[in-house]
Structures are given as structure tokens and as C-alpha cells.
PDB file of N, CA and C in Angstrom:
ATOM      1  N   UNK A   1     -18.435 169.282   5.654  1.00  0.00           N
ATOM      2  CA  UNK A   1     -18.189 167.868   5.545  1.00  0.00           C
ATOM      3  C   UNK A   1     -17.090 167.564   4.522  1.00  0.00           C
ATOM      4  N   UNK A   2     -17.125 168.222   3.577  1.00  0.00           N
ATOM      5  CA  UNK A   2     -15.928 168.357   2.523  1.00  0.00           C
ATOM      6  C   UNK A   2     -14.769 167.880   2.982  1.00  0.00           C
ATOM      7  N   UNK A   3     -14.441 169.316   3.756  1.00  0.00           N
ATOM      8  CA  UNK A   3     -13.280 169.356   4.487  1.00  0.00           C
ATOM      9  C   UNK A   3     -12.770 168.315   5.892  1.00  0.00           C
ATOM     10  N   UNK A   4     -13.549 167.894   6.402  1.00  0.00           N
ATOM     11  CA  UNK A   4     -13.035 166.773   6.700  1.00  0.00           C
ATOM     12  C   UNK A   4     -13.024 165.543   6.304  1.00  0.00           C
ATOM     13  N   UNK A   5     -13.911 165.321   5.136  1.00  0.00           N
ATOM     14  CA  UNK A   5     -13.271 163.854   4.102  1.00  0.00           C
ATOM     15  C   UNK A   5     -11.757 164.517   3.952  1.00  0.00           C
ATOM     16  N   UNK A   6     -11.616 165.716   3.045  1.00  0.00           N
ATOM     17  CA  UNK A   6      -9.759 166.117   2.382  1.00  0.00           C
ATOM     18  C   UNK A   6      -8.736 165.389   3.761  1.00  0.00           C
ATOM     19  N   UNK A   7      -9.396 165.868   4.870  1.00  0.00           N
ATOM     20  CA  UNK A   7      -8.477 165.608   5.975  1.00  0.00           C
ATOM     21  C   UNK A   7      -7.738 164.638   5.926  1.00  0.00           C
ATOM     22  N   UNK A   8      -9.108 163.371   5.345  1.00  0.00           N
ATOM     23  CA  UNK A   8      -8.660 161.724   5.428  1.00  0.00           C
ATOM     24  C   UNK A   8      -7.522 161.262   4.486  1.00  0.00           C
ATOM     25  N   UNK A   9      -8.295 162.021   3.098  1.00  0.00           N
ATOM     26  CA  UNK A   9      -7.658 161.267   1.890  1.00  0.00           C
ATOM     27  C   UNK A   9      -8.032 162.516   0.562  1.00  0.00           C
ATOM     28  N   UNK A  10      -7.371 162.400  -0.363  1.00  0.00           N
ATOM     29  CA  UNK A  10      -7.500 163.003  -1.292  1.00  0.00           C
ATOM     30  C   UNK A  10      -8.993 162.451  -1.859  1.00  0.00           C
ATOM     31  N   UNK A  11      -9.878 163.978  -2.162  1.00  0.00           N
ATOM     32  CA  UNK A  11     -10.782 164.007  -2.541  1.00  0.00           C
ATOM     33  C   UNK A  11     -11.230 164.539  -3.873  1.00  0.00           C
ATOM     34  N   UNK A  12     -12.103 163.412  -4.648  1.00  0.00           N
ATOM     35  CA  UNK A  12     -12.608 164.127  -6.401  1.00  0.00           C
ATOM     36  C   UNK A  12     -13.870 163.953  -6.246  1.00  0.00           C
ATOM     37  N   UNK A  13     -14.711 165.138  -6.089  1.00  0.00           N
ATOM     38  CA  UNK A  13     -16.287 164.879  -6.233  1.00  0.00           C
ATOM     39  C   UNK A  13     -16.687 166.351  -7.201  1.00  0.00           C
ATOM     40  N   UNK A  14     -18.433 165.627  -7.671  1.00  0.00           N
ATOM     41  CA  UNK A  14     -19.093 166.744  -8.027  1.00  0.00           C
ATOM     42  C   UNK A  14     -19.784 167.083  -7.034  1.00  0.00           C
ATOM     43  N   UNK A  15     -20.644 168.143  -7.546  1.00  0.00           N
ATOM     44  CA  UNK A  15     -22.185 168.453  -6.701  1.00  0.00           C
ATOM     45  C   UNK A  15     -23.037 167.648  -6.999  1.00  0.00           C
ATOM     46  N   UNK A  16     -24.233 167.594  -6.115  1.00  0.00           N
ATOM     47  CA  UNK A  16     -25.729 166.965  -6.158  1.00  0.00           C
ATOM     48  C   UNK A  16     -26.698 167.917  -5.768  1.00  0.00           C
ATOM     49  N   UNK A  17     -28.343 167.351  -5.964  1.00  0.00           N
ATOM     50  CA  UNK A  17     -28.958 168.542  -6.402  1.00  0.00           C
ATOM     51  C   UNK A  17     -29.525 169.031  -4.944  1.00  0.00           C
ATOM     52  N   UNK A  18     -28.699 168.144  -4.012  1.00  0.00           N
ATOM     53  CA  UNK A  18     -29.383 168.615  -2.524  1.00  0.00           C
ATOM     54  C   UNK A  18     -28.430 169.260  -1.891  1.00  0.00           C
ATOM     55  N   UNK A  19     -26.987 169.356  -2.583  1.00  0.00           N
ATOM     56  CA  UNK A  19     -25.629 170.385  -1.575  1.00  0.00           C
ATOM     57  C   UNK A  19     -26.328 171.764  -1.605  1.00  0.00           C
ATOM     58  N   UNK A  20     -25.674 172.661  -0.653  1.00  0.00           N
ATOM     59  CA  UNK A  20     -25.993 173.694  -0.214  1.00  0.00           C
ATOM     60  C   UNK A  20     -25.025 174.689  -0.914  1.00  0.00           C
ATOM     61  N   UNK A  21     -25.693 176.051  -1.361  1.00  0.00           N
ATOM     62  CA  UNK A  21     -24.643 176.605  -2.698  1.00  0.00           C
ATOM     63  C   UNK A  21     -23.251 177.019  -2.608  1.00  0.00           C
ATOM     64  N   UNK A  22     -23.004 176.987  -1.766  1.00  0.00           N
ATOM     65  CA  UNK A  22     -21.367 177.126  -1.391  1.00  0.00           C
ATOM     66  C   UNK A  22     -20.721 175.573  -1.475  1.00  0.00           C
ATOM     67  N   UNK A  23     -21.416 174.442  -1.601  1.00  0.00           N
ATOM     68  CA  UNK A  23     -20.542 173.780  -2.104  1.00  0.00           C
ATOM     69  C   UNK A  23     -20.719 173.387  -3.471  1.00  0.00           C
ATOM     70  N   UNK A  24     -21.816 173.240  -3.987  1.00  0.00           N
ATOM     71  CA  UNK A  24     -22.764 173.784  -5.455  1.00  0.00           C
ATOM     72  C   UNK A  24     -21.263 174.768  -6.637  1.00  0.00           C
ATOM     73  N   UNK A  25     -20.769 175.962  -5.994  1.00  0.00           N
ATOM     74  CA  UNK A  25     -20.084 176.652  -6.135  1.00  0.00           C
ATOM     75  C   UNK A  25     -18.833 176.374  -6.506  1.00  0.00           C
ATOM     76  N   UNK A  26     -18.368 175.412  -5.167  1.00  0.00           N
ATOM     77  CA  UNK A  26     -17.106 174.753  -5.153  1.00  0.00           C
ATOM     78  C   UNK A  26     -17.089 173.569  -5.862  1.00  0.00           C
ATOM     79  N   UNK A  27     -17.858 172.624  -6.223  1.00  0.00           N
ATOM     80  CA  UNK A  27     -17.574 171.447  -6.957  1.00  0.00           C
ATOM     81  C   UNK A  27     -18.230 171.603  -8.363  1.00  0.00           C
ATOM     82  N   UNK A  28     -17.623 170.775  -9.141  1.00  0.00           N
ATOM     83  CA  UNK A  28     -17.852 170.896 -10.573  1.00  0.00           C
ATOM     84  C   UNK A  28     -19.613 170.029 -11.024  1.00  0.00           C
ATOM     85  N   UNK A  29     -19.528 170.514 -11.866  1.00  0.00           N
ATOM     86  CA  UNK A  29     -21.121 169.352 -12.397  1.00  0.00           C
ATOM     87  C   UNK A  29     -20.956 168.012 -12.951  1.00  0.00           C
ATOM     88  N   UNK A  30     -19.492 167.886 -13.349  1.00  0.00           N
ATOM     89  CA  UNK A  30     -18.608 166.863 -14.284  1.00  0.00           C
ATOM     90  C   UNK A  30     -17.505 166.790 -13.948  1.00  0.00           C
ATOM     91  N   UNK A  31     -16.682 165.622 -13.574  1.00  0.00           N
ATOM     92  CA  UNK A  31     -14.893 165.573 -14.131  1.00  0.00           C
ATOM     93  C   UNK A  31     -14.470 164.336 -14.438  1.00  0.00           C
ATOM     94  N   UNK A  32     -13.309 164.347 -14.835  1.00  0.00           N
ATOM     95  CA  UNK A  32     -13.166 163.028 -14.948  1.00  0.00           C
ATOM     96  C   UNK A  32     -11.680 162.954 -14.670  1.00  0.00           C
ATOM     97  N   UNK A  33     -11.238 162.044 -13.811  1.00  0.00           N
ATOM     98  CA  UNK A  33      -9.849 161.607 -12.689  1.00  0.00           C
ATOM     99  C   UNK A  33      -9.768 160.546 -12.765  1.00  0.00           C
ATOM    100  N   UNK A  34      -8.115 160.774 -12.921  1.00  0.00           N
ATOM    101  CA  UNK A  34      -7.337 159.399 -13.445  1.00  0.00           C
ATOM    102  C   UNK A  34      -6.679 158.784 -11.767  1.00  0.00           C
ATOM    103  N   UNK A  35      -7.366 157.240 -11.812  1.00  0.00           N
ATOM    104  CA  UNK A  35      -7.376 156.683 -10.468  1.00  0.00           C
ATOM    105  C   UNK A  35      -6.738 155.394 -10.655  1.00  0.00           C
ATOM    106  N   UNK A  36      -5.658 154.690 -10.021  1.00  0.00           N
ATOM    107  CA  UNK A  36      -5.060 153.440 -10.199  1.00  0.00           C
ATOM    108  C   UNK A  36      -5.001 153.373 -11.750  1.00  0.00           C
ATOM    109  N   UNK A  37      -4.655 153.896 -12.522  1.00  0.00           N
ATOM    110  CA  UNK A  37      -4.481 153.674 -13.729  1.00  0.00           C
ATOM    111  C   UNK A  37      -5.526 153.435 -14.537  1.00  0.00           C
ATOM    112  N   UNK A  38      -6.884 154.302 -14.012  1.00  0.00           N
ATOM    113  CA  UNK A  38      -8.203 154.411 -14.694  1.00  0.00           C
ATOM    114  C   UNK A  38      -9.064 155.605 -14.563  1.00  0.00           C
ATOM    115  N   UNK A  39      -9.164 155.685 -15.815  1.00  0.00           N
ATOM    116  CA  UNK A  39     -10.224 157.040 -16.075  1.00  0.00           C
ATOM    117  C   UNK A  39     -11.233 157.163 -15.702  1.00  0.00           C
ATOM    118  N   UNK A  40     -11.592 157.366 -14.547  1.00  0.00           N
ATOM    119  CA  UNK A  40     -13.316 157.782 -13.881  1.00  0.00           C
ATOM    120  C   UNK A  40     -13.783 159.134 -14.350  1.00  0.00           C
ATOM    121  N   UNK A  41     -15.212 159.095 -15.024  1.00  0.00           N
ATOM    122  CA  UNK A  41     -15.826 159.762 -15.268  1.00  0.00           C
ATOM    123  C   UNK A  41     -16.860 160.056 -13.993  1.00  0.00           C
ATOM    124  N   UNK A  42     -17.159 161.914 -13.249  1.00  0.00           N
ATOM    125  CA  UNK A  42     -18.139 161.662 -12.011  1.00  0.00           C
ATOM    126  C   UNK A  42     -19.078 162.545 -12.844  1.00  0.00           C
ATOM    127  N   UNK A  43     -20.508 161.825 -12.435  1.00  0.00           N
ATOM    128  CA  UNK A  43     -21.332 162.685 -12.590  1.00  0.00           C
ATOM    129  C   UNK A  43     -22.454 162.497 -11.907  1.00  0.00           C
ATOM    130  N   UNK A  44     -23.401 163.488 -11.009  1.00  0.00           N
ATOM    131  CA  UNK A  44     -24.290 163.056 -10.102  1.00  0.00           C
ATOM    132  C   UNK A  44     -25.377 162.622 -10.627  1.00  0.00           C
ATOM    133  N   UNK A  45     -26.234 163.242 -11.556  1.00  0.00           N
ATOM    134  CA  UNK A  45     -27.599 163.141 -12.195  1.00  0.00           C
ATOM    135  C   UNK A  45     -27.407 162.360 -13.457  1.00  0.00           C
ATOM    136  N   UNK A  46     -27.699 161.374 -13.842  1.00  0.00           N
ATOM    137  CA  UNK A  46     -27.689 160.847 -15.431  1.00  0.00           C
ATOM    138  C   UNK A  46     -28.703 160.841 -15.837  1.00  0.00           C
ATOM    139  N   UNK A  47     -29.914 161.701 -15.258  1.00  0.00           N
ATOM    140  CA  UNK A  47     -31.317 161.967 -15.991  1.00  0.00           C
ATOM    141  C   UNK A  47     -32.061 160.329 -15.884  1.00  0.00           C
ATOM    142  N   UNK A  48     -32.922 160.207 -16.972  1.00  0.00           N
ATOM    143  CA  UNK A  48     -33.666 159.068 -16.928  1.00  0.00           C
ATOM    144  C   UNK A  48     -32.923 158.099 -16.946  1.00  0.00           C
ATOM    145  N   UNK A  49     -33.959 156.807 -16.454  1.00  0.00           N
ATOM    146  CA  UNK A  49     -33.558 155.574 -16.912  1.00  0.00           C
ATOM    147  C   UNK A  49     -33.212 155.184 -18.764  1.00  0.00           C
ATOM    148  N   UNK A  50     -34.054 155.730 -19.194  1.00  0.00           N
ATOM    149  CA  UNK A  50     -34.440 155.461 -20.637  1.00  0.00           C
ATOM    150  C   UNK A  50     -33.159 155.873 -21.433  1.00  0.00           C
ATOM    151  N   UNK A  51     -32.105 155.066 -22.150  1.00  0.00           N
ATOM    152  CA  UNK A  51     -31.067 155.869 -22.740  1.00  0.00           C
ATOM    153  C   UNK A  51     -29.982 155.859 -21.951  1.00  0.00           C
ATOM    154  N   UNK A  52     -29.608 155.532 -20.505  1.00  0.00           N
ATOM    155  CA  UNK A  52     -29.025 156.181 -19.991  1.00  0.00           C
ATOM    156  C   UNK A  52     -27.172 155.865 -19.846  1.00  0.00           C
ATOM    157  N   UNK A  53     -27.152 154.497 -20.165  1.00  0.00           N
ATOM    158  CA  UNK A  53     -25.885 153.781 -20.285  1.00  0.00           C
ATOM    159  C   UNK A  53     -25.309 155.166 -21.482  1.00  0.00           C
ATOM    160  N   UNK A  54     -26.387 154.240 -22.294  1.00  0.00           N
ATOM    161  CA  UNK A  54     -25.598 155.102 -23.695  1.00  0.00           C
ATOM    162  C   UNK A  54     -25.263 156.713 -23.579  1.00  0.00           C
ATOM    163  N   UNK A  55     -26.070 157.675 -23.309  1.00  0.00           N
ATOM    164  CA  UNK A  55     -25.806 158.818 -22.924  1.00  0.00           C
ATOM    165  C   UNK A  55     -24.461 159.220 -22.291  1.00  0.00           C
ATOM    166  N   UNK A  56     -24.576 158.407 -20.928  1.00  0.00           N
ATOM    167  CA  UNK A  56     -23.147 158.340 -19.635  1.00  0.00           C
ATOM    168  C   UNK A  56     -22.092 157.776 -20.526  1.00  0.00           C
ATOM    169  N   UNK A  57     -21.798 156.908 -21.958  1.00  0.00           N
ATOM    170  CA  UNK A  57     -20.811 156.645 -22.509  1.00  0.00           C
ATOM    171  C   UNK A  57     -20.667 157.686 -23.519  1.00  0.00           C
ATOM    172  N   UNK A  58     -21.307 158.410 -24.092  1.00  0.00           N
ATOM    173  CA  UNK A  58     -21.025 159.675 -25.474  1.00  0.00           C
ATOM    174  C   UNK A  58     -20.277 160.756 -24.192  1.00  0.00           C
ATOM    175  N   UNK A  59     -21.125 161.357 -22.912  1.00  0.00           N
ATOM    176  CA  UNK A  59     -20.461 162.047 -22.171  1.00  0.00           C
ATOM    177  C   UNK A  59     -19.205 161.889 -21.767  1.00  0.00           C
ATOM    178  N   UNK A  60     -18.805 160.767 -21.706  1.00  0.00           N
ATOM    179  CA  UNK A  60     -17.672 160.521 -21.104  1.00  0.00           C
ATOM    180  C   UNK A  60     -16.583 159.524 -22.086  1.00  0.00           C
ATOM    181  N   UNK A  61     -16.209 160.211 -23.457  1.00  0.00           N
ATOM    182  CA  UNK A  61     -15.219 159.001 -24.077  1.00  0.00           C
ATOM    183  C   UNK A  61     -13.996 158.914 -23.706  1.00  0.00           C
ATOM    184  N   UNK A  62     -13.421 157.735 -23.560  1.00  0.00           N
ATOM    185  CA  UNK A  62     -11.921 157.179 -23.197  1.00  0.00           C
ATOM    186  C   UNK A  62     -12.525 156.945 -21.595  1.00  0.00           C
ATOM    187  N   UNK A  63     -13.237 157.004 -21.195  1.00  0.00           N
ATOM    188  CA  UNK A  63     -13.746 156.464 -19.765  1.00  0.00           C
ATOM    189  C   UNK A  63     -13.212 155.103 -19.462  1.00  0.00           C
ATOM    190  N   UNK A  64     -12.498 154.608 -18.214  1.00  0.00           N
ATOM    191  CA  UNK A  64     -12.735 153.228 -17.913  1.00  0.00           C
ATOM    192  C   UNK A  64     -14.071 152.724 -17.571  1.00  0.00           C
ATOM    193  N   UNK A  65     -14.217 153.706 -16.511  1.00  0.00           N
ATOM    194  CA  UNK A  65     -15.570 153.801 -15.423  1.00  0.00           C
ATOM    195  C   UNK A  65     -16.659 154.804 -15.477  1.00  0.00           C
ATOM    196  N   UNK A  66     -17.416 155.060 -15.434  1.00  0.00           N
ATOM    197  CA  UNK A  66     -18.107 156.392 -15.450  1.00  0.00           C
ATOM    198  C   UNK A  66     -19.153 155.841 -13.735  1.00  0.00           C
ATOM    199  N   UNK A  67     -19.212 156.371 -12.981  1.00  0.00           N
ATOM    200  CA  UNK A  67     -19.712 156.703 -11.647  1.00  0.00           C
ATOM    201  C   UNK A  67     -20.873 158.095 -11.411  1.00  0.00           C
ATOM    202  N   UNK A  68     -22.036 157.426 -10.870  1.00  0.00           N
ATOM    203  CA  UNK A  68     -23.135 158.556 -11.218  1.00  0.00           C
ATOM    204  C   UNK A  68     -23.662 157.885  -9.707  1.00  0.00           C
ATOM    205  N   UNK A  69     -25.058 159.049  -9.414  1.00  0.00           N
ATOM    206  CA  UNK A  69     -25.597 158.946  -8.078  1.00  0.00           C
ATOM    207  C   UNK A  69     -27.044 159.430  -8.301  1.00  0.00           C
ATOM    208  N   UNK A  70     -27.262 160.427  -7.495  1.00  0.00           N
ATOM    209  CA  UNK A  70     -28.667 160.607  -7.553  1.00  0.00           C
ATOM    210  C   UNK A  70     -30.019 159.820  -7.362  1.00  0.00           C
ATOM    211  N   UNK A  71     -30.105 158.255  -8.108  1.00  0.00           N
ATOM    212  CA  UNK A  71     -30.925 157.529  -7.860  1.00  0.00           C
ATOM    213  C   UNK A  71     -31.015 156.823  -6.558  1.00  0.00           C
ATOM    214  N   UNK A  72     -29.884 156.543  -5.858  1.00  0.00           N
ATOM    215  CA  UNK A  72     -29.329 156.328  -5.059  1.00  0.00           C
ATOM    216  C   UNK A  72     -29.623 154.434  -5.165  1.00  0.00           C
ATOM    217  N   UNK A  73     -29.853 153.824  -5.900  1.00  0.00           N
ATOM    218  CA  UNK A  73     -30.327 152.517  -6.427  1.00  0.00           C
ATOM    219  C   UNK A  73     -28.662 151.915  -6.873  1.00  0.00           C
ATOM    220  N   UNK A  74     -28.236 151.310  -6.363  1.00  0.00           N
ATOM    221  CA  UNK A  74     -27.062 150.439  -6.925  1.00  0.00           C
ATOM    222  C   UNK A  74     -26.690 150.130  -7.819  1.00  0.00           C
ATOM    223  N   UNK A  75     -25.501 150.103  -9.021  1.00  0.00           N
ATOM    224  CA  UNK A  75     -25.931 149.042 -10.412  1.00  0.00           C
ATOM    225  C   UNK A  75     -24.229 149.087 -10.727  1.00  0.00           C
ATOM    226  N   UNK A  76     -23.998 148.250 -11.214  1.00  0.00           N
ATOM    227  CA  UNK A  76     -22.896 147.802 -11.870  1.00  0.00           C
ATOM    228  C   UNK A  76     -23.111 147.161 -13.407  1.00  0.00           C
ATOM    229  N   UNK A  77     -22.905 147.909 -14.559  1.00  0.00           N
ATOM    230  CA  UNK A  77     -23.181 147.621 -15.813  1.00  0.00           C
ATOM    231  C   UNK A  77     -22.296 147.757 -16.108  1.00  0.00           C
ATOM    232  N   UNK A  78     -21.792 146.955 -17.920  1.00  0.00           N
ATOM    233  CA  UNK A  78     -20.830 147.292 -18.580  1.00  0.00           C
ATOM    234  C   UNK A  78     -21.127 147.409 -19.898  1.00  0.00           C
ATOM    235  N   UNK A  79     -20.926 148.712 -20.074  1.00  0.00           N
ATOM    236  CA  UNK A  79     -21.025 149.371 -21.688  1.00  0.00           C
ATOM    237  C   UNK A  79     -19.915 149.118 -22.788  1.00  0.00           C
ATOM    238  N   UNK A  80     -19.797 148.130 -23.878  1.00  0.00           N
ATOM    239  CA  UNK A  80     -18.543 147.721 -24.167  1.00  0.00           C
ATOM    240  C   UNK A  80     -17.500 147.677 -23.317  1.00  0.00           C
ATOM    241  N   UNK A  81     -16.424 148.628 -23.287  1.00  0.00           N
ATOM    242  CA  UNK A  81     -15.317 148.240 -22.330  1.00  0.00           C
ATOM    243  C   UNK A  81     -15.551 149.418 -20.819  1.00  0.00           C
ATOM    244  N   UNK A  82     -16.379 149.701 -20.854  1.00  0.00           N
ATOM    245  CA  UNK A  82     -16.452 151.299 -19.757  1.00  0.00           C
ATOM    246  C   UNK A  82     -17.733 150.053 -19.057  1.00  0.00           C
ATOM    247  N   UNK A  83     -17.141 150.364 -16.997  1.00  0.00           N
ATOM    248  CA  UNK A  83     -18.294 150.120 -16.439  1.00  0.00           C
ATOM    249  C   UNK A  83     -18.802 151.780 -15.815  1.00  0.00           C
ATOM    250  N   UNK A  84     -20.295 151.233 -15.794  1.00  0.00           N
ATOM    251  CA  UNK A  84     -21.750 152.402 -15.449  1.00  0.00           C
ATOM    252  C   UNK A  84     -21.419 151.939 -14.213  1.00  0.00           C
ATOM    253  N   UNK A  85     -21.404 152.587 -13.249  1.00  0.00           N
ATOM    254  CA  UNK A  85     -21.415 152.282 -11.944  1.00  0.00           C
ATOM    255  C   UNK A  85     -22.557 153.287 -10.795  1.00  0.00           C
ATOM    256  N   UNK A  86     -23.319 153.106 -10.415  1.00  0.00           N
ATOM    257  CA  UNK A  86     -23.913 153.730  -9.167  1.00  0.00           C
ATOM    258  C   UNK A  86     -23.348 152.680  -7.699  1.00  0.00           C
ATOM    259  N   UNK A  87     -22.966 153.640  -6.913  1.00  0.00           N
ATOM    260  CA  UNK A  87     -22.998 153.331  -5.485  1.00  0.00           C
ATOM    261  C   UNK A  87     -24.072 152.840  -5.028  1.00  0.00           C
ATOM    262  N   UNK A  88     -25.205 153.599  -4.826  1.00  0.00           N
ATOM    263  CA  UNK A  88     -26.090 153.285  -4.122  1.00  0.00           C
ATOM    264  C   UNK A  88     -25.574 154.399  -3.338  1.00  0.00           C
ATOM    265  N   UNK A  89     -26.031 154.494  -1.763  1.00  0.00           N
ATOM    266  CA  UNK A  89     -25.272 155.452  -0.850  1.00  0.00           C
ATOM    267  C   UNK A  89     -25.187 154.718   0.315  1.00  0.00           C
ATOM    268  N   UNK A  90     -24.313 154.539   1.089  1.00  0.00           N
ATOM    269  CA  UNK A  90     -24.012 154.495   2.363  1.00  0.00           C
ATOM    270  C   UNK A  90     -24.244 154.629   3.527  1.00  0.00           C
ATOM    271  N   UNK A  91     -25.548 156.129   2.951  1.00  0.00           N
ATOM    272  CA  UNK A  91     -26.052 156.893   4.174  1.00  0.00           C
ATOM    273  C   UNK A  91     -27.566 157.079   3.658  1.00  0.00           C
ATOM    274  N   UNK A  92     -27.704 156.743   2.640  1.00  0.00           N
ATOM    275  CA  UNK A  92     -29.240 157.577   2.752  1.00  0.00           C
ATOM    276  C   UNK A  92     -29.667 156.664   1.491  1.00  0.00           C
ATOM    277  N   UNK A  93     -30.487 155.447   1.597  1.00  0.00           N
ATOM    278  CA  UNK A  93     -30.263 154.429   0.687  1.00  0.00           C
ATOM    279  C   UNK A  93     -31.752 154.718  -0.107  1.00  0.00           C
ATOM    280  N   UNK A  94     -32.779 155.712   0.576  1.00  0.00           N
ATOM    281  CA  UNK A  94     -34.014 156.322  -0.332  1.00  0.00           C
ATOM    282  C   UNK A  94     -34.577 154.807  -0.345  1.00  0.00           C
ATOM    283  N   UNK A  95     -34.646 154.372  -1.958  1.00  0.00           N
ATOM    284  CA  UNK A  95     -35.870 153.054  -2.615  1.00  0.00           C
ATOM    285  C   UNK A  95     -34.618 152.076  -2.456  1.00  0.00           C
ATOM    286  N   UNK A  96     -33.548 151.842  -2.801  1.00  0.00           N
ATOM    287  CA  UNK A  96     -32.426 151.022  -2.504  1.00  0.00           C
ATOM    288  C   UNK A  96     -33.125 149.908  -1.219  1.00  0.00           C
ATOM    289  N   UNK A  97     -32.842 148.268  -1.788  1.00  0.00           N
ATOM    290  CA  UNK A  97     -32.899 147.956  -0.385  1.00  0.00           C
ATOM    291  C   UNK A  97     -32.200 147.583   0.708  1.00  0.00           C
ATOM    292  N   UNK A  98     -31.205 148.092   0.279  1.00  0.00           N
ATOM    293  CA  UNK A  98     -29.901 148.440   1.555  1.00  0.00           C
ATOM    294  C   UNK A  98     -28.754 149.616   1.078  1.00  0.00           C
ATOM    295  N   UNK A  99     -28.426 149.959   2.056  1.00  0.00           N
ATOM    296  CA  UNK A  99     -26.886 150.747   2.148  1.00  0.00           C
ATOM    297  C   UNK A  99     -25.752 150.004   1.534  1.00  0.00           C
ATOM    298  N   UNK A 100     -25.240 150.659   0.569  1.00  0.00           N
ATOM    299  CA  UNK A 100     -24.233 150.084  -0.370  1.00  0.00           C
ATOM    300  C   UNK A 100     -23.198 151.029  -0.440  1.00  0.00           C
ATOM    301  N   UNK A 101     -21.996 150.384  -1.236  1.00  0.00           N
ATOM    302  CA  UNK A 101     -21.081 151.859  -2.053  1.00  0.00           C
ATOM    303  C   UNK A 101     -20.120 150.477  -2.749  1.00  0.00           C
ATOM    304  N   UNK A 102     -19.597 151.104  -3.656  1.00  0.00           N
ATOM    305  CA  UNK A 102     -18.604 150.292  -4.621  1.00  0.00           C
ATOM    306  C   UNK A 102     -17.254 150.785  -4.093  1.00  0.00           C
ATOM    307  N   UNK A 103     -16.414 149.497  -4.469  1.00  0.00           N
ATOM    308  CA  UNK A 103     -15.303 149.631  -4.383  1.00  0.00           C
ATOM    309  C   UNK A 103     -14.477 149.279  -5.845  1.00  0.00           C
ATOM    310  N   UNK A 104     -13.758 149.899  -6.738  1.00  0.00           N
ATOM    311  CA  UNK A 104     -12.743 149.701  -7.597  1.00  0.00           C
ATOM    312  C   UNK A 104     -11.784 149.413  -7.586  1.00  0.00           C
ATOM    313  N   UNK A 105     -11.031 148.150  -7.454  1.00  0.00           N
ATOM    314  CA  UNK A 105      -9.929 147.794  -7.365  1.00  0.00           C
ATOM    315  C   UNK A 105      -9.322 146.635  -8.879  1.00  0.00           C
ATOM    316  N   UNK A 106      -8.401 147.368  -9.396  1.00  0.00           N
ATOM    317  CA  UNK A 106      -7.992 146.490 -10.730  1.00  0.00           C
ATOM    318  C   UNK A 106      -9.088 146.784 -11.555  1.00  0.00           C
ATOM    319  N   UNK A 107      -9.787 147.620 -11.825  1.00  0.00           N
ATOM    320  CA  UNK A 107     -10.473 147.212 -12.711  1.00  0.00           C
ATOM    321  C   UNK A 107     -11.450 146.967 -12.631  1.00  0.00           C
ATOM    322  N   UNK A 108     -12.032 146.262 -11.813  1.00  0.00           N
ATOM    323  CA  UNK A 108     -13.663 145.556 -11.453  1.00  0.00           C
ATOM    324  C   UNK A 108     -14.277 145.962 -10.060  1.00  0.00           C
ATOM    325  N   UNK A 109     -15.176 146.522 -10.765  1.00  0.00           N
ATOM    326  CA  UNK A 109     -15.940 147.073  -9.462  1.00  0.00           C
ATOM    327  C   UNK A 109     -16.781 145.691  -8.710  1.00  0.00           C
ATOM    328  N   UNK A 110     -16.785 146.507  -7.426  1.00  0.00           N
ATOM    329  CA  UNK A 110     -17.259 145.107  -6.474  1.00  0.00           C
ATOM    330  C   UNK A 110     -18.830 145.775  -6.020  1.00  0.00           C
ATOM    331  N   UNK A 111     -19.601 145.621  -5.316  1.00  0.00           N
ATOM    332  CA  UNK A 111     -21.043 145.967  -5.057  1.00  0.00           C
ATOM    333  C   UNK A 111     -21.049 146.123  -3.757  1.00  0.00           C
ATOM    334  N   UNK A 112     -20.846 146.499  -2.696  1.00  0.00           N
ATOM    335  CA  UNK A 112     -20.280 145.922  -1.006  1.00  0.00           C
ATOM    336  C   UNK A 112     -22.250 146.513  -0.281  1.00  0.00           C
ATOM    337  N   UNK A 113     -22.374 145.632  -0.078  1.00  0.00           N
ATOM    338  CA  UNK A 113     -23.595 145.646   0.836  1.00  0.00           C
ATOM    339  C   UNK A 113     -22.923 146.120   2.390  1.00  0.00           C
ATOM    340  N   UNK A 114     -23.772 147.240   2.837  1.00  0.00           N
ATOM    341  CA  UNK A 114     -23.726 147.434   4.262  1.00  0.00           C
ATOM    342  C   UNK A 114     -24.258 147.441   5.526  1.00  0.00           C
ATOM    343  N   UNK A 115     -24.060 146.367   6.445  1.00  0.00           N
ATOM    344  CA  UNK A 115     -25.190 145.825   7.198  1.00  0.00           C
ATOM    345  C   UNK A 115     -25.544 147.190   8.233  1.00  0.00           C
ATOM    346  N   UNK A 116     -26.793 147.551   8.522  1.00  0.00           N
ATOM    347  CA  UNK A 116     -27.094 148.567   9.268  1.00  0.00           C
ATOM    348  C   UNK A 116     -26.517 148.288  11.042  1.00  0.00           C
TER     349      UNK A 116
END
């Protein structure tokens, strides 16, 4: 599946704890990519709720954005000047009560609900 997202468009991802180990292998646990003139921090797991803004901002300094998954629950926060961002997912929305994904444009992330 990788390889045909690259097909589309240039691709920056980590792993998650459900990829299969050859892509586990191939993607990093962390990075952080400079996008429209902003520093995204990726990371799949941010552990608990408890702490967790703050944590995702010490991991990631000079961040615009920091972008995490796993919960698969939506959120758009802002930690002083860095937004916390979860997608939600697109495809597999788990406790979420809909299919979501963010979009970043300028600066401000948007929340985009996706009708099934």
C-alpha cells in the first residue's frame, strides 16, 4: 500500500503498532518534515491521555505541528504556538464517531468530517 500512495504524491510516514514487519522495518518510529513552510512532527502512539500535549511538545521542539494517531479519535489542540493534531482515520474510525482526517493549509489545521 506504501507504494502506491509514493505513486500519487510524495510520501512522510511512520509505523503503527498494526503494520506488518517489513514495513515496521521500513518506516521510522519518529520524524519530523518540513511541509509548506512548517515543521511537522509524526508520531503514531503518544501513549496516554494523561500528560500527553505536554509530552508530544518536549518530543518534538521547534515543531509547528506535531501529528499523532493510534487513538484514532480526532483532536485539534494548541500547545502555545505548536498544534497537537490527530486525524482521526479515514478508514477505520474504531470509538471515533465518524471518519475524519485533517487538512493543513497556512497554518491551521481544519477537522474534515467524512460522510460514509
Amino acid at each position: 500500500m506504501l507504494e502506491v500512495l509514493e505513486e500519487l504524491a510524495p510520501v512522510a510516514a511512520v509505523h503503527g503498532n498494526m503494520d506488518e514487519p517489513a514495513l515496521r522495518e521500513a518506516l521510522p518510529g519518529r520524524l519530523v518534515v518540513e511541509a509548506g513552510g512548517l515543521r511537522i512532527g509524526l508520531v503514531h502512539d503518544a501513549r496516554g491521555a494523561a500528560g500527553r500535549h505536554a509530552r508530544l511538545a518536549d518530543a518534538f521542539p521547534g515543531c509547528d505541528a506535531i501529528a499523532y494517531g493510534h487513538t484514532h479519535i480526532p483532536e485539534v489542540a494548541r500547545v502555545g504556538e505548536t498544534w497537537i493534531l490527530n486525524p482521526g482515520s479515514p478508514t477505520e474510525r474504531r470509538r471515533a464517531p465518524e471518519h475524519t482526517m485533517i487538512v493543513l493549509e497556512g497554518g491551521e489545521p481544519q477537522l474534515v468530517s467524512l460522510a460514509p
